[in-house]
N, C-alpha and C. Protein backbone atom coordinates (compact mmCIF):
# COMPACT_ATOMS: atom_id res chain seq x y z
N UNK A 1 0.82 -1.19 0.00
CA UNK A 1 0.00 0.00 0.00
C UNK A 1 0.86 1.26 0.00
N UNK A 2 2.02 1.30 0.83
CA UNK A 2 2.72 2.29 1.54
C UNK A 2 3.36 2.63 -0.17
N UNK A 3 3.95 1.86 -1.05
CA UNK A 3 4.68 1.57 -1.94
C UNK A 3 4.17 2.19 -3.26
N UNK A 4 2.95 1.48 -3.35
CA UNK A 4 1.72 2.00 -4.37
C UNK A 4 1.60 3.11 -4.31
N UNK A 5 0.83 4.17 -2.92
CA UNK A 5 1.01 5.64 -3.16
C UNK A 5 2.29 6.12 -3.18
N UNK A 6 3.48 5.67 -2.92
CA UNK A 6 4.81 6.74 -3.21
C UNK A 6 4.83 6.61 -5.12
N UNK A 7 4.61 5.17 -5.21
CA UNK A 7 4.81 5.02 -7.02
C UNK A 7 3.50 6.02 -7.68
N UNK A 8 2.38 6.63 -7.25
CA UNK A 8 1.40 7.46 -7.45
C UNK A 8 1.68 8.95 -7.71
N UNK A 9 2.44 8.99 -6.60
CA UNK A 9 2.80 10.24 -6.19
C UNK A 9 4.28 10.96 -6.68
N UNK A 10 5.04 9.91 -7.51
CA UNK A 10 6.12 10.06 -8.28
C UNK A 10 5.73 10.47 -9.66
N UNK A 11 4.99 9.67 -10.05
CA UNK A 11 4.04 10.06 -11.45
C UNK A 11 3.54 10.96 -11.28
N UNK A 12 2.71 11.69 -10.33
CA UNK A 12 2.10 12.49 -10.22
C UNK A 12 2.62 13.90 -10.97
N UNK A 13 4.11 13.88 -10.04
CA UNK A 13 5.07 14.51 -10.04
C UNK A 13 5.85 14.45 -11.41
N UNK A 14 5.96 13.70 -12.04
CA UNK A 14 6.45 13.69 -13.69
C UNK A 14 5.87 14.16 -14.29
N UNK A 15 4.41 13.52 -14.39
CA UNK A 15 3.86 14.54 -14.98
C UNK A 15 3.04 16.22 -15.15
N UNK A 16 3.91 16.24 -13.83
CA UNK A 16 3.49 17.44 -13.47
C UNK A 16 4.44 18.55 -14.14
N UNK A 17 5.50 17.88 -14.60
CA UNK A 17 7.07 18.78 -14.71
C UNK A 17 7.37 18.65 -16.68
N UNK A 18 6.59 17.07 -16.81
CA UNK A 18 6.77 16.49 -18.16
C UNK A 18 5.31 16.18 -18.69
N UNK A 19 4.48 17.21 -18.92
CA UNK A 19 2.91 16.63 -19.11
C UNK A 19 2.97 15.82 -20.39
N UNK A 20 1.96 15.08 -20.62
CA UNK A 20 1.79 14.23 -22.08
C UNK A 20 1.19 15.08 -22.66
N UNK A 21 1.91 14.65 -24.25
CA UNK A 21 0.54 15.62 -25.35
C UNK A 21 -0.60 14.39 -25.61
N UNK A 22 -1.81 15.19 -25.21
CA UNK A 22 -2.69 14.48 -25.49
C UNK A 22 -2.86 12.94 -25.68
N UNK A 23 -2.23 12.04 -24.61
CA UNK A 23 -2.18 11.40 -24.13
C UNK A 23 -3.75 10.68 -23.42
N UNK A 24 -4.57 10.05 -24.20
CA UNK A 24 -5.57 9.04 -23.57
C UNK A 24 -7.07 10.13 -23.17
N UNK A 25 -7.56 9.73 -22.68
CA UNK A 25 -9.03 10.32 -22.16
C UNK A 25 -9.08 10.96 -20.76
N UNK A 26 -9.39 12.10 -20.70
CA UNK A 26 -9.81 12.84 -19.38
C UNK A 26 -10.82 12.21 -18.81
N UNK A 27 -10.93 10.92 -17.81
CA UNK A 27 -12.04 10.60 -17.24
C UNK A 27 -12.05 11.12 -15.92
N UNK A 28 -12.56 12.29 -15.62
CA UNK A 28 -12.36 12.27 -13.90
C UNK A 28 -14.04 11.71 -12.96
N UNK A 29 -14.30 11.55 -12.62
CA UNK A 29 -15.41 11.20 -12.00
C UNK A 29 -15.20 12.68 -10.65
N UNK A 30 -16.99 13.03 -11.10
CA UNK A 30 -16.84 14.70 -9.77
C UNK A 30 -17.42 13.90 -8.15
N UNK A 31 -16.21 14.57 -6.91
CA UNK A 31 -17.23 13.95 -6.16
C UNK A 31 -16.57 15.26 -5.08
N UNK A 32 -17.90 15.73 -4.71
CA UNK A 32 -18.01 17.00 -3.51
C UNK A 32 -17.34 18.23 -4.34
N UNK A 33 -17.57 18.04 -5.79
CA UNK A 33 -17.31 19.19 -6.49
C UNK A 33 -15.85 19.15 -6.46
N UNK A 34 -15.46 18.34 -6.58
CA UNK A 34 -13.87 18.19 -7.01
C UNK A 34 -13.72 17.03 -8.15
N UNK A 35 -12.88 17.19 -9.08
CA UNK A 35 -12.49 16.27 -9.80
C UNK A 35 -11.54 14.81 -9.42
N UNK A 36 -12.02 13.69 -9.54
CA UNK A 36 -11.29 12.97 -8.35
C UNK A 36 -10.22 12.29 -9.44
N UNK A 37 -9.02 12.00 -9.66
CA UNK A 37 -7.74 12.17 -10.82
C UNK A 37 -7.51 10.46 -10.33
N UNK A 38 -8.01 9.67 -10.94
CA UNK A 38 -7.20 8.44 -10.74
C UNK A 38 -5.94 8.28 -11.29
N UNK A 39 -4.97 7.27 -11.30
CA UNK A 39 -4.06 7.17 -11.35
C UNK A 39 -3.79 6.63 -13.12
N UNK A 40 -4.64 6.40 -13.78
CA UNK A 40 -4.56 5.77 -14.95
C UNK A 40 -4.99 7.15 -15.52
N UNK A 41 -5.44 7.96 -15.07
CA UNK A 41 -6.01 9.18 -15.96
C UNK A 41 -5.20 10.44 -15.53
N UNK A 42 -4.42 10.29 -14.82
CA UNK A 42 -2.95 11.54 -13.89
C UNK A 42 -2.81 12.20 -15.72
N UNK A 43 -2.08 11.55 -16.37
CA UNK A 43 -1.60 12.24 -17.44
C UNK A 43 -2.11 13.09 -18.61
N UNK A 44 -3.58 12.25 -18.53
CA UNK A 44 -4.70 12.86 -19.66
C UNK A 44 -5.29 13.99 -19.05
N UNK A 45 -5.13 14.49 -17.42
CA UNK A 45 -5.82 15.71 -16.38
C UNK A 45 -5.07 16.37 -16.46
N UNK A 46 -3.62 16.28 -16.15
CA UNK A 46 -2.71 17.20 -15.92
C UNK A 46 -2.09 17.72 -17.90
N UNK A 47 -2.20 17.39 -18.60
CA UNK A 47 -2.24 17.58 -19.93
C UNK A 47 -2.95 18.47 -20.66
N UNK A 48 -4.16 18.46 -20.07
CA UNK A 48 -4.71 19.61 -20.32
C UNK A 48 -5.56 20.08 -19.51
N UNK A 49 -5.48 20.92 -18.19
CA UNK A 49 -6.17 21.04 -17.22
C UNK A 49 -7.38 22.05 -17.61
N UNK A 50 -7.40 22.85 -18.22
CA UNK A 50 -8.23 23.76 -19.02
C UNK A 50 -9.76 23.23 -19.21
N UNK A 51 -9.49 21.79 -19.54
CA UNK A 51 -10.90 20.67 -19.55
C UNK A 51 -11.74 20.76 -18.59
N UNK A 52 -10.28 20.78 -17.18
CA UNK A 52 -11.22 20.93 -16.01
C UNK A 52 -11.88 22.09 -15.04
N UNK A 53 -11.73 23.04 -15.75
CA UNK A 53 -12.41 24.28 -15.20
C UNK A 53 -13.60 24.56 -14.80
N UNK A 54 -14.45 24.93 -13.84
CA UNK A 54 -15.79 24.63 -14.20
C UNK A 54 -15.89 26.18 -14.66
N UNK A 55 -17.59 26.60 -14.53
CA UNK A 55 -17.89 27.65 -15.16
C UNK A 55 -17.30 28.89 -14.50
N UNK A 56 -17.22 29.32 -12.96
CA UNK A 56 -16.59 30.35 -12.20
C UNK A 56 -15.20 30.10 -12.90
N UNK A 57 -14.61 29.51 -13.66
CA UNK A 57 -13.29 29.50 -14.15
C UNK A 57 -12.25 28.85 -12.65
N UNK A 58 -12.92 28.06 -11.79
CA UNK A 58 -12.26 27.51 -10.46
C UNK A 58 -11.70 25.96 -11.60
N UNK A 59 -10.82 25.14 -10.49
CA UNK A 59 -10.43 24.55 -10.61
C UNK A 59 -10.22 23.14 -9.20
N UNK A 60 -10.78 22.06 -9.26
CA UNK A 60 -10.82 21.39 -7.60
C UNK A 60 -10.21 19.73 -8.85
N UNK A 61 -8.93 19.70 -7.81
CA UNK A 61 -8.75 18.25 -8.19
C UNK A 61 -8.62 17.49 -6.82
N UNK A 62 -8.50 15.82 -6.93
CA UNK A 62 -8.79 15.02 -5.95
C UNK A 62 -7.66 14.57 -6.16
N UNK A 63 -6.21 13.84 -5.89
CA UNK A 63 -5.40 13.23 -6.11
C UNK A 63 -5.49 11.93 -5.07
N UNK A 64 -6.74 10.65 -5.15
CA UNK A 64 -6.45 9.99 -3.96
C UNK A 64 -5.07 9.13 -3.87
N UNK A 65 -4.77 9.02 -2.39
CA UNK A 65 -3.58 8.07 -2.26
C UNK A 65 -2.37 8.76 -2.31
N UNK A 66 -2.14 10.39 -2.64
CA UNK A 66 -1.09 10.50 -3.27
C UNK A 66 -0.64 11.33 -1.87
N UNK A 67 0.59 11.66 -1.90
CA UNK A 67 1.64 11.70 -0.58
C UNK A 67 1.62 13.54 -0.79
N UNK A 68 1.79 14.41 0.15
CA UNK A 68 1.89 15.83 -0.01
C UNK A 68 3.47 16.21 -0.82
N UNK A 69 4.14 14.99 -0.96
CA UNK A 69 5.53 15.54 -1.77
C UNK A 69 5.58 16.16 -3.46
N UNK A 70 4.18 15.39 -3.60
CA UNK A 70 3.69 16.01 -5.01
C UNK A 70 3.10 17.57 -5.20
N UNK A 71 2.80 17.95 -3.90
CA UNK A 71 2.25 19.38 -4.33
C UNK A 71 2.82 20.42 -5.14
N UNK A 72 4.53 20.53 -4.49
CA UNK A 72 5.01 21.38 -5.20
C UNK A 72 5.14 21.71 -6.82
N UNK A 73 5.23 20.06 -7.10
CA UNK A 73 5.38 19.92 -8.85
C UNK A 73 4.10 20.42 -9.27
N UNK A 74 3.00 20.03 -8.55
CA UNK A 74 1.12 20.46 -9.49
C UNK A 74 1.01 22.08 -8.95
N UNK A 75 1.62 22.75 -7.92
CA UNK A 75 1.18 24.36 -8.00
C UNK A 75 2.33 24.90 -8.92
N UNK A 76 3.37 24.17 -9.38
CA UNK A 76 4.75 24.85 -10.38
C UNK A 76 3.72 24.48 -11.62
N UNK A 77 3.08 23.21 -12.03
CA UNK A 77 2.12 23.31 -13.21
C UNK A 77 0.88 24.10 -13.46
N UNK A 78 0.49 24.49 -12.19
CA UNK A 78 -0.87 25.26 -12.24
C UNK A 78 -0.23 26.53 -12.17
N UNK A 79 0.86 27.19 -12.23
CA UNK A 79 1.42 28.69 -12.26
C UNK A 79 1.49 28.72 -14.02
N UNK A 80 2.28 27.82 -14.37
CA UNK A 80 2.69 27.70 -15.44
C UNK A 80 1.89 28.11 -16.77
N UNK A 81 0.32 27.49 -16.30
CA UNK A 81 -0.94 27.14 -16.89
C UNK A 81 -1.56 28.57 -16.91
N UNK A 82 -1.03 28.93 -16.03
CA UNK A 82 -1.76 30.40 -16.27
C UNK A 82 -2.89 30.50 -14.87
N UNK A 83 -2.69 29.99 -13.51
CA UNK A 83 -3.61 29.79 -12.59
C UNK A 83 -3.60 30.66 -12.03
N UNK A 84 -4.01 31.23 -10.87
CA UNK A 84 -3.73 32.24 -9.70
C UNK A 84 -4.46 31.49 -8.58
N UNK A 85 -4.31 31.97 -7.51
CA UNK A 85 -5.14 31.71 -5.80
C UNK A 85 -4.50 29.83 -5.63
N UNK A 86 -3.34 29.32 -6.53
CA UNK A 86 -3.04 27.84 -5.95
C UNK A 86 -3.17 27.46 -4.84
N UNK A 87 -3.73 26.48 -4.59
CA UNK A 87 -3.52 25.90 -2.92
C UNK A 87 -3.50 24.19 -3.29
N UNK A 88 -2.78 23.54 -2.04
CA UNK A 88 -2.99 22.43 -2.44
C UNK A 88 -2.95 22.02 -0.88
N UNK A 89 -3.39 21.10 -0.18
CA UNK A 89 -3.77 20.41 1.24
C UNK A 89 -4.18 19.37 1.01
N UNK A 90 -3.65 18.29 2.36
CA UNK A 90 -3.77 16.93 2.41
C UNK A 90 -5.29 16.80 3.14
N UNK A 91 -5.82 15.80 2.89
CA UNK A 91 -6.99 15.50 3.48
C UNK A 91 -6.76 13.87 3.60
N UNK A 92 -7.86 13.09 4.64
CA UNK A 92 -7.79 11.71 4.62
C UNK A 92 -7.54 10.92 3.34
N UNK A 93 -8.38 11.65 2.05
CA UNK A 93 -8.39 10.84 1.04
C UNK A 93 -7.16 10.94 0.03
N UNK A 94 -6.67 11.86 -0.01
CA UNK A 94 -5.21 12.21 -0.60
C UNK A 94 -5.73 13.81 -0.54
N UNK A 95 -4.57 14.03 -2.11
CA UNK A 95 -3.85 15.58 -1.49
C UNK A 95 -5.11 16.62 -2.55
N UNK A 96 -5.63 17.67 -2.51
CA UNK A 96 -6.83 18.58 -2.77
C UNK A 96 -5.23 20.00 -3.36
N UNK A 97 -6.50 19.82 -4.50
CA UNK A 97 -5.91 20.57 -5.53
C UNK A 97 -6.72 22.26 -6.00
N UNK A 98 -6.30 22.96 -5.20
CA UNK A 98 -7.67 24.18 -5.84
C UNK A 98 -6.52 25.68 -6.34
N UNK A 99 -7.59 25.85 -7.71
CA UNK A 99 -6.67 27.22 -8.35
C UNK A 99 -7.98 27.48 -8.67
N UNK A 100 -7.59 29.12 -9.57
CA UNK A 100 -8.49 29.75 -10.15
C UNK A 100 -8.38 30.77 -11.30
N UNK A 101 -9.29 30.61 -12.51
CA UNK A 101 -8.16 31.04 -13.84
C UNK A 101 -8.86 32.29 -13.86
């Protein structure tokens, strides 16, 4: 388990620094108004985050499982992207992702 989220949370982090081009399908499933980023879909979210905007132009991702060592790489991608107001915090379920374009 312990192993699985560090290998989560490394990817996370790659592709946070090395996004894919258009790389596979954005499936996020919404839950409490956040986008919840499984681990098979990390590359197709962070690739083009723009997808995930809602209408206020906010931004809520879910990263479950994943370790707080990844934050820094996803608020250096959400600056990058053109974000403002980044925050990112751990919660029970993994690490909470909120910007605003």
């Amino acid at each position: 388990m312990l192993l699985r989220r560090m290998k989560n949370s490394l990817r996370i982090a790659r592709f946070a620094l090395l996004p894919a081009k258009g790389e596979g399908e954005t499936v996020c499933p919404c839950q409490d108004g956040a986008y919840v980023v499984a681990p098979e879909a990390t590359a197709a979210c962070l690739a083009d985050l723009g997808r995930l905007v809602d209408s206020r132009g906010e931004l809520h991702l879910l990263f479950p499982g994943c370790f707080a060592l990844a934050a820094p790489f996803l608020l250096f991608r959400l600056k990058r992207e053109g974000f403002s107001r980044c925050r990112a915090y751990m919660q029970n379920s993994g690490l909470v992702l909120m910007a605003r374009r």
